[in-house]
Protein backbone atom coordinates (compact mmCIF):
# COMPACT_ATOMS: atom_id res chain seq x y z
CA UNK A 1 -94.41 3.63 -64.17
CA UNK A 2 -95.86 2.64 -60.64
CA UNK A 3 -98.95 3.52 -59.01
CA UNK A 4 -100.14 2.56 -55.55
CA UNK A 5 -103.31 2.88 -55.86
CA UNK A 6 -105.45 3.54 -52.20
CA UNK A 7 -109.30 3.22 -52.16
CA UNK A 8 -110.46 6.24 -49.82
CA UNK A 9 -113.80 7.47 -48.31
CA UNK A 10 -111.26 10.69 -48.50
CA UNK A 11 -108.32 12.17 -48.81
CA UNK A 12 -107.14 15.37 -49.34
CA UNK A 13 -102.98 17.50 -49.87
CA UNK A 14 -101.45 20.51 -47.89
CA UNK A 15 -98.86 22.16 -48.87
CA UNK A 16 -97.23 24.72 -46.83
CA UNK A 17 -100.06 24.64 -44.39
CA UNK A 18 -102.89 25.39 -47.37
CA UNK A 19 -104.76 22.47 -48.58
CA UNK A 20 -104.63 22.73 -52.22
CA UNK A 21 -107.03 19.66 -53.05
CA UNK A 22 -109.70 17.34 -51.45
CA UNK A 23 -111.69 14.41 -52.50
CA UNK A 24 -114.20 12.29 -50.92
CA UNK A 25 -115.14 8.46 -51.92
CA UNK A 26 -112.83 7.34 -55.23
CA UNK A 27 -109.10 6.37 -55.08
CA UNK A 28 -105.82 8.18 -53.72
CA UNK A 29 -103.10 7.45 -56.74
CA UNK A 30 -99.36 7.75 -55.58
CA UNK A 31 -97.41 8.00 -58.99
CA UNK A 32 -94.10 7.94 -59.88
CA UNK A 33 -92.15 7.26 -62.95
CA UNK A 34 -89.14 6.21 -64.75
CA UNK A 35 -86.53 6.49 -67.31
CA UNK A 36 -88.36 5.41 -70.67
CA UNK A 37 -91.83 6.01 -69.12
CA UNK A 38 -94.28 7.01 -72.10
CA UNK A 39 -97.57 7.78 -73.53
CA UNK A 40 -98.04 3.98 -73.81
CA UNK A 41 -97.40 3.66 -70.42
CA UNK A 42 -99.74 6.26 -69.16
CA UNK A 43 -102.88 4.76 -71.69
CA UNK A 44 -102.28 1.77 -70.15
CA UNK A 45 -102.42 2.77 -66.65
CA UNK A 46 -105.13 5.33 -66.97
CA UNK A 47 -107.01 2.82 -68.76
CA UNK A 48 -106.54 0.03 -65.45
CA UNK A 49 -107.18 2.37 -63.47
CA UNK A 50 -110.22 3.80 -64.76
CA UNK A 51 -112.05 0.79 -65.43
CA UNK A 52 -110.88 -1.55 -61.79
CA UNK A 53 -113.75 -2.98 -60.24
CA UNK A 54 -113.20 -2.54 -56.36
CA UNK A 55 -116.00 -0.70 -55.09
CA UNK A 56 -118.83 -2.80 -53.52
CA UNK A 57 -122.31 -3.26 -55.23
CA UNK A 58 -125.24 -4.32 -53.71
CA UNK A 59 -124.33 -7.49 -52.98
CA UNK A 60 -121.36 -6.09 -51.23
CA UNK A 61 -118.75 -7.16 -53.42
CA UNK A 62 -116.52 -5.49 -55.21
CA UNK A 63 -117.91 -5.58 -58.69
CA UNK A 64 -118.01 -1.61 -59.68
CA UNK A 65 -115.66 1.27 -60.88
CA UNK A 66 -114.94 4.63 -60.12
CA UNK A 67 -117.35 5.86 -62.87
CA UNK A 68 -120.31 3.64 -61.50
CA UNK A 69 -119.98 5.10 -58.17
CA UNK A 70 -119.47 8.74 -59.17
CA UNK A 71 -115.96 8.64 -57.21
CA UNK A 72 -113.35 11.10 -57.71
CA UNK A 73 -109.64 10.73 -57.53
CA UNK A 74 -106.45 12.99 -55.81
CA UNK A 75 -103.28 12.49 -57.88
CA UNK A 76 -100.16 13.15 -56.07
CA UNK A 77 -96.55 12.79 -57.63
CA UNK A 78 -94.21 10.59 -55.57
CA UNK A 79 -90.49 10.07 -57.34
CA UNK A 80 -89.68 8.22 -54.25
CA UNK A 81 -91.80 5.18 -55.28
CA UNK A 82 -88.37 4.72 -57.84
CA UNK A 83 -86.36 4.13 -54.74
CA UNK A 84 -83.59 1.94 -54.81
CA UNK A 85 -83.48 -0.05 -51.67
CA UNK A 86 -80.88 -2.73 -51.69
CA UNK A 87 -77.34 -1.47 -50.86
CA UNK A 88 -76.48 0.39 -48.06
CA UNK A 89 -79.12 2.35 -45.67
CA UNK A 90 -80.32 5.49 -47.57
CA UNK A 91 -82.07 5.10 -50.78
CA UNK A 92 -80.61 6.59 -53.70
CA UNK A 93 -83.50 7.95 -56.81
CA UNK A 94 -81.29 7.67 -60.08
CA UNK A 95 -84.00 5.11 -60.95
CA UNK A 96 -86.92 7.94 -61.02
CA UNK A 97 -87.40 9.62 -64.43
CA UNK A 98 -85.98 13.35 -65.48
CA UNK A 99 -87.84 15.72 -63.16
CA UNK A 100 -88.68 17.95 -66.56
CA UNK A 101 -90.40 14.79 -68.22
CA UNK A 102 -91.98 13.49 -65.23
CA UNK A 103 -93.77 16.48 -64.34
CA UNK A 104 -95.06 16.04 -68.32
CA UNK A 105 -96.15 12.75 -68.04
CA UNK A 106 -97.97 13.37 -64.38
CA UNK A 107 -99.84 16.04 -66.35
CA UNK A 108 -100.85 13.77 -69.35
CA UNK A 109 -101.56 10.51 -67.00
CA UNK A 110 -104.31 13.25 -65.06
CA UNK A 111 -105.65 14.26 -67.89
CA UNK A 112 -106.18 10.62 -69.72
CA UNK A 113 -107.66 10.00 -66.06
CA UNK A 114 -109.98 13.63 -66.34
CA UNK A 115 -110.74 12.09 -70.03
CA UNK A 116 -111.84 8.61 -69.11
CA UNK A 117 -115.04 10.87 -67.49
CA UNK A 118 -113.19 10.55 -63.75
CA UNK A 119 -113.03 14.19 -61.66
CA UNK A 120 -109.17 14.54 -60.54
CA UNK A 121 -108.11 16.96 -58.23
CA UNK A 122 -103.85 17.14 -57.57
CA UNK A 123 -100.79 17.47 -55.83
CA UNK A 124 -98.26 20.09 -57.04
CA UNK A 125 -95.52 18.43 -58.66
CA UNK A 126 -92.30 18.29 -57.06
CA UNK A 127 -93.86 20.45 -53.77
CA UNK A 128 -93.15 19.07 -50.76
CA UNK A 129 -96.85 17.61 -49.53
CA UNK A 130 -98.84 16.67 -46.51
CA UNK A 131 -101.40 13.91 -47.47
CA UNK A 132 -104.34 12.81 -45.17
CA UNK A 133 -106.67 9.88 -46.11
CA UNK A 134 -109.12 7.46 -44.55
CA UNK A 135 -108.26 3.94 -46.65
CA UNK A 136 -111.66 2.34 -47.41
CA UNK A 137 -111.26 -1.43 -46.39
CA UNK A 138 -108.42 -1.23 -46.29
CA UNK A 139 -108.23 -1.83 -50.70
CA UNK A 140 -104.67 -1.14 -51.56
CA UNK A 141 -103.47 -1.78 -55.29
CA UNK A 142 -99.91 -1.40 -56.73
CA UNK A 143 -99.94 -0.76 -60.71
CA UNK A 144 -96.49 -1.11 -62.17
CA UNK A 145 -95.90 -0.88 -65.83
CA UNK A 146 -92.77 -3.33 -66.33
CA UNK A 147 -95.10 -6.19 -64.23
CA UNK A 148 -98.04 -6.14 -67.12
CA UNK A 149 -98.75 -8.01 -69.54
């Protein structure tokens, strides 16, 4: 499972010329998955992601969460994040999971997200989207499952 991860003073996904969601300050989650990609997986994310610390305090460093700032998050499905890059010049997906499972496990990881206390708002799955966003910093994280320990 991989997750780019973009903090965002907002962000917000069209499709077909309708904006279907909108957030303002919390994170904009890219998420894509593949083959063996599980309920463990998606705990362990969710959890990561729930609990980072990359919003500034006081101080003005980044020392709080999501939750501590009242932050919200847009969850939008991206297969293409499984793209395999090295031969040739166009990318070929085999590495992204079953479209039928993925779309389950996008639905789980935003609700273990919507459990952890976190508003999510969402993409439609497999919809061809327009996303907008204003990156806060810029704070750009990647999350990917087979890289944690």
């Amino acid at each position: 499972m991989r997750v780019v991860l973009q903090r965002v003073s907002q962000a917000s996904v069209q499709v077909a010329g309708q904006q279907i969601a909108q957030i303002k300050q919390g994170f904009l989650l890219l998420v894509g998955f593949e083959e063996g990609d599980g309920q463990e997986q998606l705990e362990r994310i969710a959890h990561k992601i729930s609990n980072v610390r990359v919003f500034s305090d006081t101080a003005g460093k980044m020392n709080l969460s999501i939750k501590q700032v009242q932050g919200e998050i847009l969850s939008v499905s991206q297969f293409t994040l499984y793209a395999a890059l090295r031969k040739g010049n166009r990318p070929s997906f085999t590495l992204a999971q079953n479209p039928t499972i993925a779309a389950q496990n996008y639905q789980t990881f935003n609700q273990l997200l919507r459990a952890s206390g976190t508003p999510v708002a969402e993409g439609i799955f497999g919809a061809e989207m327009e996303v907008s966003l204003v990156n806060d910093g810029p704070v750009t994280l990647v999350y990917d499952t087979d890289q944690l320990v």
